[in-house]
Structures are given as C-alpha cells and as structure tokens.
PDB file of N, CA and C in Angstrom:
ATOM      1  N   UNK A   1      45.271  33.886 123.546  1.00  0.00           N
ATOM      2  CA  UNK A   1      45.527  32.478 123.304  1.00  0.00           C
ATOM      3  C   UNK A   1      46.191  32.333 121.941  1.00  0.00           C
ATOM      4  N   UNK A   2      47.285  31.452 121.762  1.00  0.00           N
ATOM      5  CA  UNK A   2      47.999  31.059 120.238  1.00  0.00           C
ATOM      6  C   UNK A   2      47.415  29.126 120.341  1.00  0.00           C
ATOM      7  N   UNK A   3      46.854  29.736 119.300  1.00  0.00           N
ATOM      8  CA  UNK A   3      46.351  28.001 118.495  1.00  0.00           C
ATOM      9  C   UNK A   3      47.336  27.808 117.717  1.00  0.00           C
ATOM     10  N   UNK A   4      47.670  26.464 117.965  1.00  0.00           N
ATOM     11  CA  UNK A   4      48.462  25.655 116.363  1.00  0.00           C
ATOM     12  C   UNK A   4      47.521  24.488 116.270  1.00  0.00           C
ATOM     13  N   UNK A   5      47.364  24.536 115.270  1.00  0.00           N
ATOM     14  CA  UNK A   5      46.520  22.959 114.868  1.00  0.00           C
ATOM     15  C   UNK A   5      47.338  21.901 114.579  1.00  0.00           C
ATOM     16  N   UNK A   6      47.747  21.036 114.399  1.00  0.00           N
ATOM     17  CA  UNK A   6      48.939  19.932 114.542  1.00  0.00           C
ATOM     18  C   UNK A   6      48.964  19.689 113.177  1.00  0.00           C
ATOM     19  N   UNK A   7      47.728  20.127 112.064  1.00  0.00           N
ATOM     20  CA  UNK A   7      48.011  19.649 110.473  1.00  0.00           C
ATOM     21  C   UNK A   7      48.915  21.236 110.398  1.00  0.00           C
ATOM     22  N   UNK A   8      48.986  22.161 110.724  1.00  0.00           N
ATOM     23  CA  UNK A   8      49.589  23.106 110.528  1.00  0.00           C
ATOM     24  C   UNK A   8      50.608  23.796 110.945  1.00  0.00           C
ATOM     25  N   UNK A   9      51.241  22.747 112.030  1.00  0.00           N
ATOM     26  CA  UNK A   9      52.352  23.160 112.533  1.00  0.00           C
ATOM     27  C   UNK A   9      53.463  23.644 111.981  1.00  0.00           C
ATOM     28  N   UNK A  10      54.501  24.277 111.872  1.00  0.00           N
ATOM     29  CA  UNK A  10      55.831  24.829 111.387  1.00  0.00           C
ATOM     30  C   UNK A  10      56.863  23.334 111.734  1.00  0.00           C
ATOM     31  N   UNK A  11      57.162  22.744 110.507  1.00  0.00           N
ATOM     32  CA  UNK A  11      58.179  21.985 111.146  1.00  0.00           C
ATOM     33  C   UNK A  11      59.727  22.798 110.753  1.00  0.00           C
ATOM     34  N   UNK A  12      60.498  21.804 111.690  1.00  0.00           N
ATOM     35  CA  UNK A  12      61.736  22.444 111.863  1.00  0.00           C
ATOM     36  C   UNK A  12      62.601  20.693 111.536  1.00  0.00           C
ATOM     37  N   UNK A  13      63.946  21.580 111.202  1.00  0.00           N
ATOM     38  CA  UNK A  13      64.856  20.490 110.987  1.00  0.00           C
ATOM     39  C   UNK A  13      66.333  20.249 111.942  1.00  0.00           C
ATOM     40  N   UNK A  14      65.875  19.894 112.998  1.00  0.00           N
ATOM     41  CA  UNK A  14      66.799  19.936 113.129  1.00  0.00           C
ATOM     42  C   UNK A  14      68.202  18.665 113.144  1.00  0.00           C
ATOM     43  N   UNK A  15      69.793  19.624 113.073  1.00  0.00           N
ATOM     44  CA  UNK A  15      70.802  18.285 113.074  1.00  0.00           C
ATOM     45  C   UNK A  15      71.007  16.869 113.387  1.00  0.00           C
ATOM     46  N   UNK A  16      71.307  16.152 112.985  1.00  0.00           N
ATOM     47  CA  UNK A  16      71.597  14.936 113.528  1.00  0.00           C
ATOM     48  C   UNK A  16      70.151  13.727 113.803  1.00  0.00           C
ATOM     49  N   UNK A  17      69.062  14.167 113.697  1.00  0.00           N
ATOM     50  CA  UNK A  17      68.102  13.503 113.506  1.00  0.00           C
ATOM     51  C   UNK A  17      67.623  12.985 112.040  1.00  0.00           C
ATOM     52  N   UNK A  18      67.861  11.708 112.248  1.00  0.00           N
ATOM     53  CA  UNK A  18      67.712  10.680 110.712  1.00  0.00           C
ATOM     54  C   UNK A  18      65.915  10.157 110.836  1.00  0.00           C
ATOM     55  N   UNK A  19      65.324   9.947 109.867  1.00  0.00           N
ATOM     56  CA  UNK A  19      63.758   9.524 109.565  1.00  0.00           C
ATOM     57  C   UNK A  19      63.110   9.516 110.444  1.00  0.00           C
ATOM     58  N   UNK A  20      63.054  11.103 110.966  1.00  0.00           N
ATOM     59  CA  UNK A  20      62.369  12.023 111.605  1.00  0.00           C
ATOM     60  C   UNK A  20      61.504  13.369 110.732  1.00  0.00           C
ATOM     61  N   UNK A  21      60.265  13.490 111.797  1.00  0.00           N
ATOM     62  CA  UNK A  21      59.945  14.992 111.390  1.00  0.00           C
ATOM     63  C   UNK A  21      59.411  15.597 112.535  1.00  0.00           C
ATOM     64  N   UNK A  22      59.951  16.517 112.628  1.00  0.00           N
ATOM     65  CA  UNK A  22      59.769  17.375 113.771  1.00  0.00           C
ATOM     66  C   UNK A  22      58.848  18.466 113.464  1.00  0.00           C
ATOM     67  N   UNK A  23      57.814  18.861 114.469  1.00  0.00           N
ATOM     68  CA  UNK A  23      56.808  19.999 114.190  1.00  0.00           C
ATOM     69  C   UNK A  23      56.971  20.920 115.936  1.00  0.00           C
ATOM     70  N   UNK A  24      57.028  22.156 115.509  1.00  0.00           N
ATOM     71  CA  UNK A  24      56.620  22.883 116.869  1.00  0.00           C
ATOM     72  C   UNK A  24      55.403  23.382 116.830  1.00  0.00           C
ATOM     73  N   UNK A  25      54.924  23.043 118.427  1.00  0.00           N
ATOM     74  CA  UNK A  25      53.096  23.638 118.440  1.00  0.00           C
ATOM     75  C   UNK A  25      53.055  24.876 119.202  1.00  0.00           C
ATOM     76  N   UNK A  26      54.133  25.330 120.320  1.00  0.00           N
ATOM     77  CA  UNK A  26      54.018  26.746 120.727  1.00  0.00           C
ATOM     78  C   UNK A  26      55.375  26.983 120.801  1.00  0.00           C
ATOM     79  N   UNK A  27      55.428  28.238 120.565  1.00  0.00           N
ATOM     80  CA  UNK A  27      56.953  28.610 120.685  1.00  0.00           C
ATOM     81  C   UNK A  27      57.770  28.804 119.428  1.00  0.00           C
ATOM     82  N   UNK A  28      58.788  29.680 119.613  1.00  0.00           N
ATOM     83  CA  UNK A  28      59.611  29.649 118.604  1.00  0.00           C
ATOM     84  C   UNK A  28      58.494  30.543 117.365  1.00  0.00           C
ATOM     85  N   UNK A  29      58.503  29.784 116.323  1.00  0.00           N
ATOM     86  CA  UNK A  29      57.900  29.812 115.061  1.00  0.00           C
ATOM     87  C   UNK A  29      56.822  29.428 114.794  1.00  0.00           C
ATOM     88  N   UNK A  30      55.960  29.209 116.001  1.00  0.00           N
ATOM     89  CA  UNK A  30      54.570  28.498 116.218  1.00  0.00           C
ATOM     90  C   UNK A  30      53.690  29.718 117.293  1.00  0.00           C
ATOM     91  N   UNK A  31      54.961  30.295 117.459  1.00  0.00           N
ATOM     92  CA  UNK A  31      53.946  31.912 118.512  1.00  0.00           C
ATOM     93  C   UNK A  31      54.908  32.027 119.565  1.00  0.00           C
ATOM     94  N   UNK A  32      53.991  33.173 119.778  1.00  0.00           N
ATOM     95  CA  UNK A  32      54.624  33.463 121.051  1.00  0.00           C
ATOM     96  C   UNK A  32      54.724  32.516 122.456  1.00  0.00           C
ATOM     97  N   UNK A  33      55.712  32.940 123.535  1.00  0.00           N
ATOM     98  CA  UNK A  33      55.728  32.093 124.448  1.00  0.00           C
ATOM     99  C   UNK A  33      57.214  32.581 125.213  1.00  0.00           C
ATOM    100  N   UNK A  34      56.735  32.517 126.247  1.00  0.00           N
ATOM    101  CA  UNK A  34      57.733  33.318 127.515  1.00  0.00           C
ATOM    102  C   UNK A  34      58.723  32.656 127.936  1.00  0.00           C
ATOM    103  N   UNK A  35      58.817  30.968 128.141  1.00  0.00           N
ATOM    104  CA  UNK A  35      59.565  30.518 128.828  1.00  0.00           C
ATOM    105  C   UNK A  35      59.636  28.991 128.327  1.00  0.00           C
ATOM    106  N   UNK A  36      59.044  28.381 127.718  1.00  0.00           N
ATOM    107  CA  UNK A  36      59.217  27.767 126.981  1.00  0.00           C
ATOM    108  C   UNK A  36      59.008  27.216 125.227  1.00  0.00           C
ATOM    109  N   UNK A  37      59.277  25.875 125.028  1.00  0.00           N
ATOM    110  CA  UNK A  37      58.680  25.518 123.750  1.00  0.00           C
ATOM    111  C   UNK A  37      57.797  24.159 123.671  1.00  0.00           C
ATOM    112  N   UNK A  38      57.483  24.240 122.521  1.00  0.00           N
ATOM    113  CA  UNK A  38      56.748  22.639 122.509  1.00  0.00           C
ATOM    114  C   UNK A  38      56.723  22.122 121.231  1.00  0.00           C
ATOM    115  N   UNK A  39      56.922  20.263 120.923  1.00  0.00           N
ATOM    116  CA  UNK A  39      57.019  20.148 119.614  1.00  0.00           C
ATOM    117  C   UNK A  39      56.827  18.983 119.795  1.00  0.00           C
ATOM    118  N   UNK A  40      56.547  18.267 118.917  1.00  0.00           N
ATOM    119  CA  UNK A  40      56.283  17.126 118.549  1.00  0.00           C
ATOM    120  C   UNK A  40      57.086  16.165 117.913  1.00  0.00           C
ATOM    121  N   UNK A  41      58.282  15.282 117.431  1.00  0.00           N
ATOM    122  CA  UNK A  41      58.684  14.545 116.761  1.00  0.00           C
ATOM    123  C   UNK A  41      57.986  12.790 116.241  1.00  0.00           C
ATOM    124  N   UNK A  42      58.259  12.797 114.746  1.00  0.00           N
ATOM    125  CA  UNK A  42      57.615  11.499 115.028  1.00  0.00           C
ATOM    126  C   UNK A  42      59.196  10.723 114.413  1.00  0.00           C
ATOM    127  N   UNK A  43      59.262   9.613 114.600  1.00  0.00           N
ATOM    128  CA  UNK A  43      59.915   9.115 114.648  1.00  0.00           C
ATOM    129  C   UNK A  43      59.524   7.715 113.998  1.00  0.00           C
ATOM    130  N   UNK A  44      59.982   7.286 112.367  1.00  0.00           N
ATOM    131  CA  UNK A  44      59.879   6.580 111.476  1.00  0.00           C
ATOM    132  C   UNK A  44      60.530   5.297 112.022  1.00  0.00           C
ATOM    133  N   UNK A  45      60.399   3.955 111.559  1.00  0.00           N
ATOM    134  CA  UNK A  45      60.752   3.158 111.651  1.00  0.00           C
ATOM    135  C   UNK A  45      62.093   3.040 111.548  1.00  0.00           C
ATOM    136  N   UNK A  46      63.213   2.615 112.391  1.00  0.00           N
ATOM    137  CA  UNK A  46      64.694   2.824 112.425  1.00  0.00           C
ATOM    138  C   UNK A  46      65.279   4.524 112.479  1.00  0.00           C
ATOM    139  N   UNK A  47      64.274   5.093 112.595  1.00  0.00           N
ATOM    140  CA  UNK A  47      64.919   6.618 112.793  1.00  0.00           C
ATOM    141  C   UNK A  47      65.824   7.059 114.385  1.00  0.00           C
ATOM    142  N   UNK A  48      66.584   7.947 114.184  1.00  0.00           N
ATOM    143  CA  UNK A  48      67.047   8.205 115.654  1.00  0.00           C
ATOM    144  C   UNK A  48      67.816   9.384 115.393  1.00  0.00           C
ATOM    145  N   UNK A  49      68.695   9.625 116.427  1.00  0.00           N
ATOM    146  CA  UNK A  49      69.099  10.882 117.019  1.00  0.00           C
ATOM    147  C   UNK A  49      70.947  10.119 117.159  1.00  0.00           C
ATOM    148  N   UNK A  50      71.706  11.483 117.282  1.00  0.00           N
ATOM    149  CA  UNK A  50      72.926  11.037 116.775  1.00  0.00           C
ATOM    150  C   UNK A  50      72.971  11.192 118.767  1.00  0.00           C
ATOM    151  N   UNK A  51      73.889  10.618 119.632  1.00  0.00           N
ATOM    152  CA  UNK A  51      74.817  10.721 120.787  1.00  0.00           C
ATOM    153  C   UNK A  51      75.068  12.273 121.032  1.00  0.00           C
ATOM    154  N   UNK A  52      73.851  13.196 121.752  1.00  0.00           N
ATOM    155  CA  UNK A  52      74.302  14.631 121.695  1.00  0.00           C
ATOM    156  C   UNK A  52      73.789  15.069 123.220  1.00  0.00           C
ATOM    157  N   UNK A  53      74.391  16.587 123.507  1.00  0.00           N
ATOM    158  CA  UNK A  53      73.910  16.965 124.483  1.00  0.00           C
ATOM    159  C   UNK A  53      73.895  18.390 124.104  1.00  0.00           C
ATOM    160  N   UNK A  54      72.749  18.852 125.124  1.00  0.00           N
ATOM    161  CA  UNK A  54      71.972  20.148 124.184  1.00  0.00           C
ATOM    162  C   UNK A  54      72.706  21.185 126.369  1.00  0.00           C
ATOM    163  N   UNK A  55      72.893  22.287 126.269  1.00  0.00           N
ATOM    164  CA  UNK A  55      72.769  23.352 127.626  1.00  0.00           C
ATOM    165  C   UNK A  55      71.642  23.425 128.097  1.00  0.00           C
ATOM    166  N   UNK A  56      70.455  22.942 127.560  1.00  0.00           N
ATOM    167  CA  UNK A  56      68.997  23.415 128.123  1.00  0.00           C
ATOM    168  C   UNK A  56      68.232  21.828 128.309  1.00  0.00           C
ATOM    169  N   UNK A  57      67.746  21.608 129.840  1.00  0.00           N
ATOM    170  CA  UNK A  57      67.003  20.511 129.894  1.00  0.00           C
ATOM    171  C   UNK A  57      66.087  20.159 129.374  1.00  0.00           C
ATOM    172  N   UNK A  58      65.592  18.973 128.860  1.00  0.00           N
ATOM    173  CA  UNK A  58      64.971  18.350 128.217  1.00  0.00           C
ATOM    174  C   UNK A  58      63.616  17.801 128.821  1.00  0.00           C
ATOM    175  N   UNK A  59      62.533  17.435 128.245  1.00  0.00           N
ATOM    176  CA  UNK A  59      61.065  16.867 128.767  1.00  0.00           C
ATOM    177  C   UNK A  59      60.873  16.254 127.544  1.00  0.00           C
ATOM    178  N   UNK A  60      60.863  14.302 127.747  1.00  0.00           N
ATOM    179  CA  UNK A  60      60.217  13.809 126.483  1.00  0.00           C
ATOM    180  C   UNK A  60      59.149  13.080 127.300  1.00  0.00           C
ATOM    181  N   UNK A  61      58.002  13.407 126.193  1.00  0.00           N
ATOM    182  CA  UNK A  61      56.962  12.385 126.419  1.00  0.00           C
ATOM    183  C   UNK A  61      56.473  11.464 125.279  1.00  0.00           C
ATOM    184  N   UNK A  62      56.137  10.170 125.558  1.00  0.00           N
ATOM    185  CA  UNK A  62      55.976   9.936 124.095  1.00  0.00           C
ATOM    186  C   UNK A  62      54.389   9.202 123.793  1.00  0.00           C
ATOM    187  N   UNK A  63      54.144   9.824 122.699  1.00  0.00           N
ATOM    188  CA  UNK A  63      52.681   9.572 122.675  1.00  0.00           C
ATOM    189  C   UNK A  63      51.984   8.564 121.847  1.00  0.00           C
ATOM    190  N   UNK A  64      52.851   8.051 121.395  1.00  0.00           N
ATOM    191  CA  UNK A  64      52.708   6.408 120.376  1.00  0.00           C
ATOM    192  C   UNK A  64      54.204   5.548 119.936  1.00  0.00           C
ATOM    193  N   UNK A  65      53.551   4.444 120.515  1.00  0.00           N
ATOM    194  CA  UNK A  65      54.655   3.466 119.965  1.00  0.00           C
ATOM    195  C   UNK A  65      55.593   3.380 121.162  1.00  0.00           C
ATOM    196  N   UNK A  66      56.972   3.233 120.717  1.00  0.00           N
ATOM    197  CA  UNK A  66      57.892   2.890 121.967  1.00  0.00           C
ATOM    198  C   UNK A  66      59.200   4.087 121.292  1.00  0.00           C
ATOM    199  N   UNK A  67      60.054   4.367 122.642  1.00  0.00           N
ATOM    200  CA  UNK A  67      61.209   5.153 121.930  1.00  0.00           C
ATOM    201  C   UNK A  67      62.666   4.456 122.544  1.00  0.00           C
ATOM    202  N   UNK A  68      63.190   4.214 122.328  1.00  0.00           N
ATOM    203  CA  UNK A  68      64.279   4.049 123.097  1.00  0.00           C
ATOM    204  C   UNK A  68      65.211   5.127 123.561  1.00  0.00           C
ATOM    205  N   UNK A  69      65.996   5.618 124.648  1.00  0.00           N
ATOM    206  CA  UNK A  69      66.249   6.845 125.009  1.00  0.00           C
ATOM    207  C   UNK A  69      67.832   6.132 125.654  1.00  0.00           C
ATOM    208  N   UNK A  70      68.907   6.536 124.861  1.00  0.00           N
ATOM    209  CA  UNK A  70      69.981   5.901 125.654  1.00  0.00           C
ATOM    210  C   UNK A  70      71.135   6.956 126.280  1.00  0.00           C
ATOM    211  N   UNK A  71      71.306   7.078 126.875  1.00  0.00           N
ATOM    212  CA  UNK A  71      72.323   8.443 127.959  1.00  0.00           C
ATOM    213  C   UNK A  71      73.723   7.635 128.196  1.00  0.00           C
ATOM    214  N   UNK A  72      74.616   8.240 128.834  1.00  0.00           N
ATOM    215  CA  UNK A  72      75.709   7.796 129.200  1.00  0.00           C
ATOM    216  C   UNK A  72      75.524   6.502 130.555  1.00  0.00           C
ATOM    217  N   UNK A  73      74.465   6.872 130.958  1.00  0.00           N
ATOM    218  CA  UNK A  73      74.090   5.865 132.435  1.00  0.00           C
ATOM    219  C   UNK A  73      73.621   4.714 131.729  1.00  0.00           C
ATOM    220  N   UNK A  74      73.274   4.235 130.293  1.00  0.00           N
ATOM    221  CA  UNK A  74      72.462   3.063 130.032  1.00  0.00           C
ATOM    222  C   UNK A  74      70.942   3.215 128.934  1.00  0.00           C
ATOM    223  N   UNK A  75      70.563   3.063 129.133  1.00  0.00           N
ATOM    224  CA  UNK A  75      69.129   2.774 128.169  1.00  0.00           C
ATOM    225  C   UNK A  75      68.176   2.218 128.499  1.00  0.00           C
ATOM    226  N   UNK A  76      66.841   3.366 128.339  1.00  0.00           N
ATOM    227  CA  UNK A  76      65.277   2.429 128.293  1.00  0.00           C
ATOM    228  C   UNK A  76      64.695   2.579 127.419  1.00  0.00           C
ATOM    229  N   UNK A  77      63.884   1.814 127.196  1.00  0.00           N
ATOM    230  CA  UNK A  77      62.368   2.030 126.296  1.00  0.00           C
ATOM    231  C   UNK A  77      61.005   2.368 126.969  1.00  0.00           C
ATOM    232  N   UNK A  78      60.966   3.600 126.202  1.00  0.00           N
ATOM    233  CA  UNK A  78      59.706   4.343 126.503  1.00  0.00           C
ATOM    234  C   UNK A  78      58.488   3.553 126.248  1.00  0.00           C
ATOM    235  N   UNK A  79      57.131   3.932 126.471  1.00  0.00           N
ATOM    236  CA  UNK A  79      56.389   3.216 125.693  1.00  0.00           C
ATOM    237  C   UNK A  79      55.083   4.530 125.855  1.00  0.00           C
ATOM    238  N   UNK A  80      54.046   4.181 125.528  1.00  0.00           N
ATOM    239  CA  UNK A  80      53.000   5.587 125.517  1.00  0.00           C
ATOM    240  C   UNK A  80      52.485   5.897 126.844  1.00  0.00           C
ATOM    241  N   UNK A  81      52.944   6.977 126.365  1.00  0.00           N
ATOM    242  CA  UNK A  81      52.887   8.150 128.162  1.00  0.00           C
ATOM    243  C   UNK A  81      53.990   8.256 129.463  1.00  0.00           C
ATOM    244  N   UNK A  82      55.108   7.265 128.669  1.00  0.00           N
ATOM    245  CA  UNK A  82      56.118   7.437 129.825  1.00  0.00           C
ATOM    246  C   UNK A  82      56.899   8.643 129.357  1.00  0.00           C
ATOM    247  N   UNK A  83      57.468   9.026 130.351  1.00  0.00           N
ATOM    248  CA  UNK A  83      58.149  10.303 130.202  1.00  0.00           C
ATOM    249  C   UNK A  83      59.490  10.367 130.654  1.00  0.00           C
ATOM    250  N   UNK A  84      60.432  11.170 130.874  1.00  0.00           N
ATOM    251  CA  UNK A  84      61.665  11.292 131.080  1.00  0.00           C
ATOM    252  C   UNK A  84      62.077  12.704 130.978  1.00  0.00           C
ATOM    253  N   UNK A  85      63.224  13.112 131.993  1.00  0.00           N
ATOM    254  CA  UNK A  85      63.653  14.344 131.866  1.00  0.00           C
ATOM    255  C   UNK A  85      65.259  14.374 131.894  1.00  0.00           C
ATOM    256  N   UNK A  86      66.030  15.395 130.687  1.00  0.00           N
ATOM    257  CA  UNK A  86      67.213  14.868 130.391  1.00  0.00           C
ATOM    258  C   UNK A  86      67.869  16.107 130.931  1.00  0.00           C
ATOM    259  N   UNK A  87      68.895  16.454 131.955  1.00  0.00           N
ATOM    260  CA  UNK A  87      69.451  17.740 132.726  1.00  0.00           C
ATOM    261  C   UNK A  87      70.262  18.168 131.946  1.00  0.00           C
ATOM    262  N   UNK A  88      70.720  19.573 131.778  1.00  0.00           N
ATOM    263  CA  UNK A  88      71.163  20.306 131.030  1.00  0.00           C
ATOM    264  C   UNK A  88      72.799  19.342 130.751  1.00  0.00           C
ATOM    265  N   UNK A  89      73.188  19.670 129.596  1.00  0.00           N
ATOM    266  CA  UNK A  89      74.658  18.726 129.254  1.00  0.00           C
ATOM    267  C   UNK A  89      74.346  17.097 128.957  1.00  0.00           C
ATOM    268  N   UNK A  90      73.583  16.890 129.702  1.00  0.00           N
ATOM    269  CA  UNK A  90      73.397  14.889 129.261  1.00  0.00           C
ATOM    270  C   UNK A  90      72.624  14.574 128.057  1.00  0.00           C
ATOM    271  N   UNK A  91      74.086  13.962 127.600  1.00  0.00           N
ATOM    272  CA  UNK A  91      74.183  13.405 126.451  1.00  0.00           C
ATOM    273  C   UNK A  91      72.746  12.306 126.271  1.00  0.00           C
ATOM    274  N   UNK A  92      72.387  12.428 124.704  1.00  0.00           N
ATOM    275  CA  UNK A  92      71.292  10.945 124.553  1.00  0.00           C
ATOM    276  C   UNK A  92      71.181  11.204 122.955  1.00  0.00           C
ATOM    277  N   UNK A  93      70.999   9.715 123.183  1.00  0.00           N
ATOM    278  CA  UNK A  93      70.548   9.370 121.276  1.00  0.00           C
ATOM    279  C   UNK A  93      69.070   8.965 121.624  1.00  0.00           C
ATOM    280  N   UNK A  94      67.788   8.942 120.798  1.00  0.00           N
ATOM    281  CA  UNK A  94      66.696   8.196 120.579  1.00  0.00           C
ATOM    282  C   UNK A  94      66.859   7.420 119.750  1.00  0.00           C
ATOM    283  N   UNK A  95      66.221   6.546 119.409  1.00  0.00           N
ATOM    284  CA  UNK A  95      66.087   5.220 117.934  1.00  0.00           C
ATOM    285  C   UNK A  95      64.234   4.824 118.245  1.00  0.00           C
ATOM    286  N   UNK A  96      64.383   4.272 117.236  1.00  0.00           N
ATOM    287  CA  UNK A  96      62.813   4.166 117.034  1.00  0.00           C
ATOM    288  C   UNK A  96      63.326   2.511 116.391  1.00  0.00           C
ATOM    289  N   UNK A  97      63.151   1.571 117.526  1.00  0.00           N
ATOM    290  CA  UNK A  97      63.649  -0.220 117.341  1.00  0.00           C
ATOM    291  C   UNK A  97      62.647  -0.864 116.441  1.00  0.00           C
ATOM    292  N   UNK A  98      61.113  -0.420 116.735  1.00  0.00           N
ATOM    293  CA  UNK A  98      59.858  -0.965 115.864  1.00  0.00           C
ATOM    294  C   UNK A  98      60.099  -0.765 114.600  1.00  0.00           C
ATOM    295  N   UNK A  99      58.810  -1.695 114.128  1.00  0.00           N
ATOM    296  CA  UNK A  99      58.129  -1.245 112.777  1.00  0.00           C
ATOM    297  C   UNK A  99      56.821  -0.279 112.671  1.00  0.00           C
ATOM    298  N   UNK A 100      56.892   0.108 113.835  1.00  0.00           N
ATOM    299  CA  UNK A 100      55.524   1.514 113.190  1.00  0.00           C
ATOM    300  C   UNK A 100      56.487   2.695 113.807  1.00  0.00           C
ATOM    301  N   UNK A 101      55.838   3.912 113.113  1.00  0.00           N
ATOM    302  CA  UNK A 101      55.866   5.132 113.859  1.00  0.00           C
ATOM    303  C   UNK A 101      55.735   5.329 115.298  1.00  0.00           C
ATOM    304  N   UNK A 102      56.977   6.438 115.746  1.00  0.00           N
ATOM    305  CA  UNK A 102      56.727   6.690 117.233  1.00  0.00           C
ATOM    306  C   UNK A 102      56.411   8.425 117.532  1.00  0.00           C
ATOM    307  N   UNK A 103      55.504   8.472 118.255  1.00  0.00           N
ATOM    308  CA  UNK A 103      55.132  10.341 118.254  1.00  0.00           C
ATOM    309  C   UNK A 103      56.074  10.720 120.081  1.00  0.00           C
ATOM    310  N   UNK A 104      56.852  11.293 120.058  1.00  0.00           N
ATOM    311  CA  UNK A 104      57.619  12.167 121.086  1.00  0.00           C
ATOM    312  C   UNK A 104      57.030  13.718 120.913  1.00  0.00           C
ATOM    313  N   UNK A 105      56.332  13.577 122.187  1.00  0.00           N
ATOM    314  CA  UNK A 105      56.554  15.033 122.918  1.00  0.00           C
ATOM    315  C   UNK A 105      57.633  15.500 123.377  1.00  0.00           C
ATOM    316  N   UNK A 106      57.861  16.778 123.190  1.00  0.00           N
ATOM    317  CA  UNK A 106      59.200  17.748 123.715  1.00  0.00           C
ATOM    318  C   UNK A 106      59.056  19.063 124.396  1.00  0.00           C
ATOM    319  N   UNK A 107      59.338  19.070 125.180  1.00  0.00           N
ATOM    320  CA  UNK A 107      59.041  20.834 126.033  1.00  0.00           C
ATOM    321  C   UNK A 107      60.366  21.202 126.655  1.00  0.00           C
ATOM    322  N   UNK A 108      60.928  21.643 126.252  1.00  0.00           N
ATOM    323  CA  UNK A 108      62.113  22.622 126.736  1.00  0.00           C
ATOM    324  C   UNK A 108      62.177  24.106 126.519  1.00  0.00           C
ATOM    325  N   UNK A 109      63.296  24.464 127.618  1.00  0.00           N
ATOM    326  CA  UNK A 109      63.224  25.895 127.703  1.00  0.00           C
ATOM    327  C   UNK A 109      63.650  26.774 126.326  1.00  0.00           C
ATOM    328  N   UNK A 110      63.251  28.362 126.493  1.00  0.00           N
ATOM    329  CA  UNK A 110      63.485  29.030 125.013  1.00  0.00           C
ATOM    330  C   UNK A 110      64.906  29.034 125.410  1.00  0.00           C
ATOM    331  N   UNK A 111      65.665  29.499 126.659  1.00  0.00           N
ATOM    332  CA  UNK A 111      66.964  29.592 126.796  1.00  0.00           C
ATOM    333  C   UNK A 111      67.503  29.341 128.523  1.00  0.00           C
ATOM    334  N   UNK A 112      68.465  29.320 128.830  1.00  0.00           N
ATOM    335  CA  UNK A 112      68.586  29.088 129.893  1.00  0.00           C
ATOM    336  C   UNK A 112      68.725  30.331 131.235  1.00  0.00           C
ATOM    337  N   UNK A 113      68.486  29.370 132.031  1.00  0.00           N
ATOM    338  CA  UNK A 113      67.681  30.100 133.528  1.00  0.00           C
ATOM    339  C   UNK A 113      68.623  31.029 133.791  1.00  0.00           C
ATOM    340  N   UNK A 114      68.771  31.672 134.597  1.00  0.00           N
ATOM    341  CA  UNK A 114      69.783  32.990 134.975  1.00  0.00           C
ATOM    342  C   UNK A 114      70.437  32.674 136.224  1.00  0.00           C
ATOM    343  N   UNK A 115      71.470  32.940 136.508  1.00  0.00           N
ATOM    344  CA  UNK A 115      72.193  32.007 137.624  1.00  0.00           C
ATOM    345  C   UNK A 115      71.802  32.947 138.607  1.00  0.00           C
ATOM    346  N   UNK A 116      71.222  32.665 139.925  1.00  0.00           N
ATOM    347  CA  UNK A 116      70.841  33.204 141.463  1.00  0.00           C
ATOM    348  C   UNK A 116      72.231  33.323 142.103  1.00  0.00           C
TER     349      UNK A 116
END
C-alpha cells in the first residue's frame, strides 16, 4: 500500500493554471502506480485554466464549491460531486466564478493506451 496524507502531498505546477495549487496523492511523485494518477487542485477565487487540450483523457471530480468547465461544445458548472470526463484532444479551460475556494479531483492516465 502507498499512503499520501493530503497535508503532505507533493505539489506540482503545472502551465497555464492561474490561483491554483495543485497536489498529487498517487502517482507520479506521490508513489508508485501502474496505470494511473491522482491529484487534487484547489482552485482560488477567480482562478482558472488557460483553453488547452492534453493526448490523455481526463476525470474531474469536484469536491467543494462549484467549477465551471468550458470545452469547445459550451459550458457547465460543476457543483460538489459532479463529475465529468474530458476525451483525449478536447480542449477546456476551468474558472473558479465564486468567492470561496473550489477542491477538483483529477485521475488520468500515466500515458496513453497502446493501439489494438
């Protein structure tokens, strides 16, 4: 078993995310792990994500507050415990519209699947 305790997580920085902090709890730099990752973002009042698209699909969940999640098809707002899954190439920005903090779950793959 790999424990991360969430006061001790490894955060990471990554691009294009403004008054954010991102922590990973398995994976990567947080332990070992075969096939995927996991991390946490919180997301500050007016913080967000620049218009991007990543090769590896996406899993957000969000665990406080509201997120807004906008793709090329349009835009929703999350709210706690809704979830969403973003397919490899589709583009999205987050924003955080409130005045409190928003906590996003993230689970995506370490790399992509192998073509059959």
């Amino acid at each position: 078993m790999n424990l991360t305790r969430f006061s001790g997580a490894p955060q990471y920085f990554p691009d294009e995310h403004f008054l954010m902090s991102c922590v990973r709890l398995q994976g990567r730099e947080a332990g070992p792990a075969e096939s995927l990752w996991v991390g946490v973002s919180t997301i500050e009042p007016g913080g967000y994500t620049s218009m991007d698209a990543s090769p590896l699909e996406k899993h957000y969940m969000v665990l406080e507050g509201e997120v807004c999640v906008r793709t090329n098809e349009g835009e929703v707002t999350m709210g706690r415990f809704d979830s969403c899954r973003l397919a490899p190439g589709e583009a999205r920005a987050l924003h955080n519209r409130t005045e409190r903090p928003a906590m996003l779950l993230l689970a995506m793959p370490l790399s992509r699947p192998e073509a059959r």
